[in-house]
Protein backbone atom coordinates (compact mmCIF):
# COMPACT_ATOMS: atom_id res chain seq x y z
CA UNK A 1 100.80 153.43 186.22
CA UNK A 2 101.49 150.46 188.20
CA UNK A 3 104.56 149.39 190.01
CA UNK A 4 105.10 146.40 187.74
CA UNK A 5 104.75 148.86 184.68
CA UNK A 6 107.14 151.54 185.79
CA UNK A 7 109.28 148.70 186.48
CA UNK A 8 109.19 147.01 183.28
CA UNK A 9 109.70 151.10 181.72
CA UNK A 10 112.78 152.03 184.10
CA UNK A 11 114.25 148.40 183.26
CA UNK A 12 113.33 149.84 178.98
CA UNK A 13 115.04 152.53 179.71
CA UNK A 14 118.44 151.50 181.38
CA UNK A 15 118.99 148.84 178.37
CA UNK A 16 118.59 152.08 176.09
CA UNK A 17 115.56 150.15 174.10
CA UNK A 18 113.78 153.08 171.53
CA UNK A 19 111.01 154.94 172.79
CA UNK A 20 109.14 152.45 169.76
CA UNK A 21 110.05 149.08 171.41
CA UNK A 22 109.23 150.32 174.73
CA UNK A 23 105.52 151.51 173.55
CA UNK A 24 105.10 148.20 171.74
CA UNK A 25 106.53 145.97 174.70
CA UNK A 26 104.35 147.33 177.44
CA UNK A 27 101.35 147.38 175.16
CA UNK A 28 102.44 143.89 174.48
CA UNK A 29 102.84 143.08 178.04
CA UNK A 30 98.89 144.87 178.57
CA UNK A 31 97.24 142.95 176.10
CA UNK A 32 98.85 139.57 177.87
CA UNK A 33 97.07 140.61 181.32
CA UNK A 34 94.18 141.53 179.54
CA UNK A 35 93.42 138.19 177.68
CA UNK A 36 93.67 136.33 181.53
CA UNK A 37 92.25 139.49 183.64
CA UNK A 38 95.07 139.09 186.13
CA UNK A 39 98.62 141.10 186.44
CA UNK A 40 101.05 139.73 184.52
CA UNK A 41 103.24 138.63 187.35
CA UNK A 42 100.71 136.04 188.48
CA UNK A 43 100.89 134.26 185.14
CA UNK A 44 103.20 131.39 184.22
CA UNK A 45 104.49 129.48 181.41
CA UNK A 46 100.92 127.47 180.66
CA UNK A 47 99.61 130.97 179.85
CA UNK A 48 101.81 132.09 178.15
CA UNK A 49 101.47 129.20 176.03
CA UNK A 50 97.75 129.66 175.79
CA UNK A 51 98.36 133.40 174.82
CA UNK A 52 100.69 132.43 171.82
CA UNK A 53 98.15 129.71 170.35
CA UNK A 54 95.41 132.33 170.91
CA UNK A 55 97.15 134.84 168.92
CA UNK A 56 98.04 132.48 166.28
CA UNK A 57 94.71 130.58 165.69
CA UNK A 58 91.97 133.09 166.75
CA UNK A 59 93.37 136.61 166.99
CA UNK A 60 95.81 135.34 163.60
CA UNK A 61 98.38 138.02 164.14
CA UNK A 62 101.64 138.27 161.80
CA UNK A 63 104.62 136.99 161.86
CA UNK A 64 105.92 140.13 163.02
CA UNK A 65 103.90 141.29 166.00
CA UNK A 66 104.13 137.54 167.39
CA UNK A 67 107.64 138.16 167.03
CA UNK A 68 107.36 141.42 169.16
CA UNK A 69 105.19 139.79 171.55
CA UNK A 70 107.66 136.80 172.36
CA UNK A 71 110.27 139.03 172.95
CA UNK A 72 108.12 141.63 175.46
CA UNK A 73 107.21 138.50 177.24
CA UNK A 74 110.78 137.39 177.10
CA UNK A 75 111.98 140.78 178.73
CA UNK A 76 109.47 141.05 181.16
CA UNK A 77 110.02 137.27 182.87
CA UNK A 78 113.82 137.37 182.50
CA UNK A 79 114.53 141.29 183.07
CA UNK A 80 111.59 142.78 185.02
CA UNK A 81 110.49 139.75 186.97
CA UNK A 82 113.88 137.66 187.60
CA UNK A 83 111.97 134.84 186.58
CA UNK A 84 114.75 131.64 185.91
CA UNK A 85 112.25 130.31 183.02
CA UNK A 86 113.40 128.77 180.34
CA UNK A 87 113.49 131.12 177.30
CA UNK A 88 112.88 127.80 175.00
CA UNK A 89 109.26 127.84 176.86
CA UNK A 90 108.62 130.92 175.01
CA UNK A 91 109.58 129.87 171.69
CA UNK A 92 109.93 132.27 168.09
CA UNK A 93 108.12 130.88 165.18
CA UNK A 94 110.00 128.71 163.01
CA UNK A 95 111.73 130.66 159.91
CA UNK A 96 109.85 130.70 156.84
CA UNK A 97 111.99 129.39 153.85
CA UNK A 98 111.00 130.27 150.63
CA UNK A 99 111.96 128.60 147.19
CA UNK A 100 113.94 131.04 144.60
CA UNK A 101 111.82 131.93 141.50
CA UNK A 102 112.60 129.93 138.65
CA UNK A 103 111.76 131.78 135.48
CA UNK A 104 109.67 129.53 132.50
CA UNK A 105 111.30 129.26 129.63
CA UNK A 106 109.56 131.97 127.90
CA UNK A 107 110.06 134.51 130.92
CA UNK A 108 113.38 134.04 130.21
CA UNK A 109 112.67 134.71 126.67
CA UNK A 110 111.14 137.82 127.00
CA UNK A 111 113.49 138.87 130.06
CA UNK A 112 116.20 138.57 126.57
CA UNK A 113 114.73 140.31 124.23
CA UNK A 114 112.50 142.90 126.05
CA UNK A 115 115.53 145.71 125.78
CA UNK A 116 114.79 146.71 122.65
CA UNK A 117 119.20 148.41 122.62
CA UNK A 118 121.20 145.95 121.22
CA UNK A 119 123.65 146.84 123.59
CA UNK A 120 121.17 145.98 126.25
CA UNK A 121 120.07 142.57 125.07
CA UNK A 122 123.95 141.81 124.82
CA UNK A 123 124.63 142.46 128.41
CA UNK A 124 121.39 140.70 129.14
CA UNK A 125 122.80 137.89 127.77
CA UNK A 126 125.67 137.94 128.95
CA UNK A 127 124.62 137.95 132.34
CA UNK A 128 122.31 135.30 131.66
CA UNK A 129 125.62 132.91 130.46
CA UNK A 130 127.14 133.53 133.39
CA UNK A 131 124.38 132.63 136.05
CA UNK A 132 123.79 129.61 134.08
CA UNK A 133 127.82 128.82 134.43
CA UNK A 134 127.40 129.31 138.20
CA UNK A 135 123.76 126.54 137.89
CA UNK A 136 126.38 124.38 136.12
CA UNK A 137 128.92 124.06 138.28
CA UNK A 138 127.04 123.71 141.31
CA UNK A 139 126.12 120.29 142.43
CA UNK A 140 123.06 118.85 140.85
CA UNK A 141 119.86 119.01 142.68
CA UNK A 142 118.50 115.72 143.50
CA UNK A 143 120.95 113.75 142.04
CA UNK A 144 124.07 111.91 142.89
CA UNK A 145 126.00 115.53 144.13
CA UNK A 146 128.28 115.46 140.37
CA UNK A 147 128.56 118.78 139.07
CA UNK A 148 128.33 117.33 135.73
CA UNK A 149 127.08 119.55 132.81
CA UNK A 150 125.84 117.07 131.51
CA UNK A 151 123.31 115.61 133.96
CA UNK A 152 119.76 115.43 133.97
CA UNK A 153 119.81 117.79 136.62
CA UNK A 154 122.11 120.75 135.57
CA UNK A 155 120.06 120.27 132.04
CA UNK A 156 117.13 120.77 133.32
CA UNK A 157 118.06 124.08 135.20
CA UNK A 158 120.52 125.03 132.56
CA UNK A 159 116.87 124.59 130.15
CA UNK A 160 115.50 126.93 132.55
CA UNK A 161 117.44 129.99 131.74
CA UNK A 162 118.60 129.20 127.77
CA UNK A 163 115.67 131.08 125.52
CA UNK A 164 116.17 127.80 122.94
CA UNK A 165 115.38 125.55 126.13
CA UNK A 166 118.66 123.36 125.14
CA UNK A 167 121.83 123.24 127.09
CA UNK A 168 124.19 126.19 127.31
CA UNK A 169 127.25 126.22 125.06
CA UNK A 170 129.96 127.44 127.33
CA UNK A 171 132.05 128.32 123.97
CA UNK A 172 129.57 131.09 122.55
CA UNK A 173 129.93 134.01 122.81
């Protein structure tokens, strides 16, 4: 084991990082002197740059283990090497965002009358009139920010989760 190794470990091991993290972070720290053939201390911020599009584009590694490899390289420059580097130059990828799932009108139809208890399909129901009270009385999406029932918008999502695809009646039952 190198110097620069134990170092990183022993610097692991006073933070109290799990026996997990530390395998993965000096792995991750291997593989980054690996790709250039030099130690890692003798690398700067351009390669580390070059290492992150290279395991984006070529090596096309998850979400996840790029994660884990930004934050080994962000140990080992900060912790292990006292490096003052900006930890912006080693950026995390931006968070995906993903839409909620809007149920069809005839998913929600079947989502209704799939329990085949009465009882069941009541409280399905009843559920249902309550998340589309919640739709309602949020501002509209897209529109002028009313929380109007009765606009284009809050239709359109309250036609989303009715099984007749009209508006809700907030008087039935």
């Amino acid at each position: 084991m190198t110097p620069l190794r134990q170092r990183m470990l022993e610097d692991l091991q006073i933070r109290r990082y799990s026996p997990t993290t530390i395998r993965i972070y000096l792995r991750a720290i291997a593989e980054f002197a690996q790709h250039f053939g030099k130690a890692p201390d003798r690398l700067g911020v351009e390669h580390i740059r070059q290492y992150q599009l290279f395991l984006i584009k070529e090596k096309k590694v998850s979400r996840s283990t790029f994660i884990q490899m930004v934050c080994a390289l962000r140990f080992f420059y900060s912790h292990t090497l006292n490096r003052k580097i900006s930890l912006e130059r080693i950026p995390f990828p931006r968070r995906e965002r993903k839409l909620p799932l809007i149920l069809s009108r005839e998913e929600v139809k079947a989502l209704l009358e799939a329990p085949s208890d009465l009882r069941h399909r009541r409280k399905a129901k009843i559920l249902m009139r309550r998340e589309r009270r919640t739709l309602i009385s949020l501002p509209a999406v897209g529109g002028n920010g009313s929380s109007d029932p009765s606009s284009p918008a809050a239709a359109s999502t309250a036609c989303c989760l009715c099984p007749d695809g009209g508006v809700p009646d907030d008087n039935a039952p």
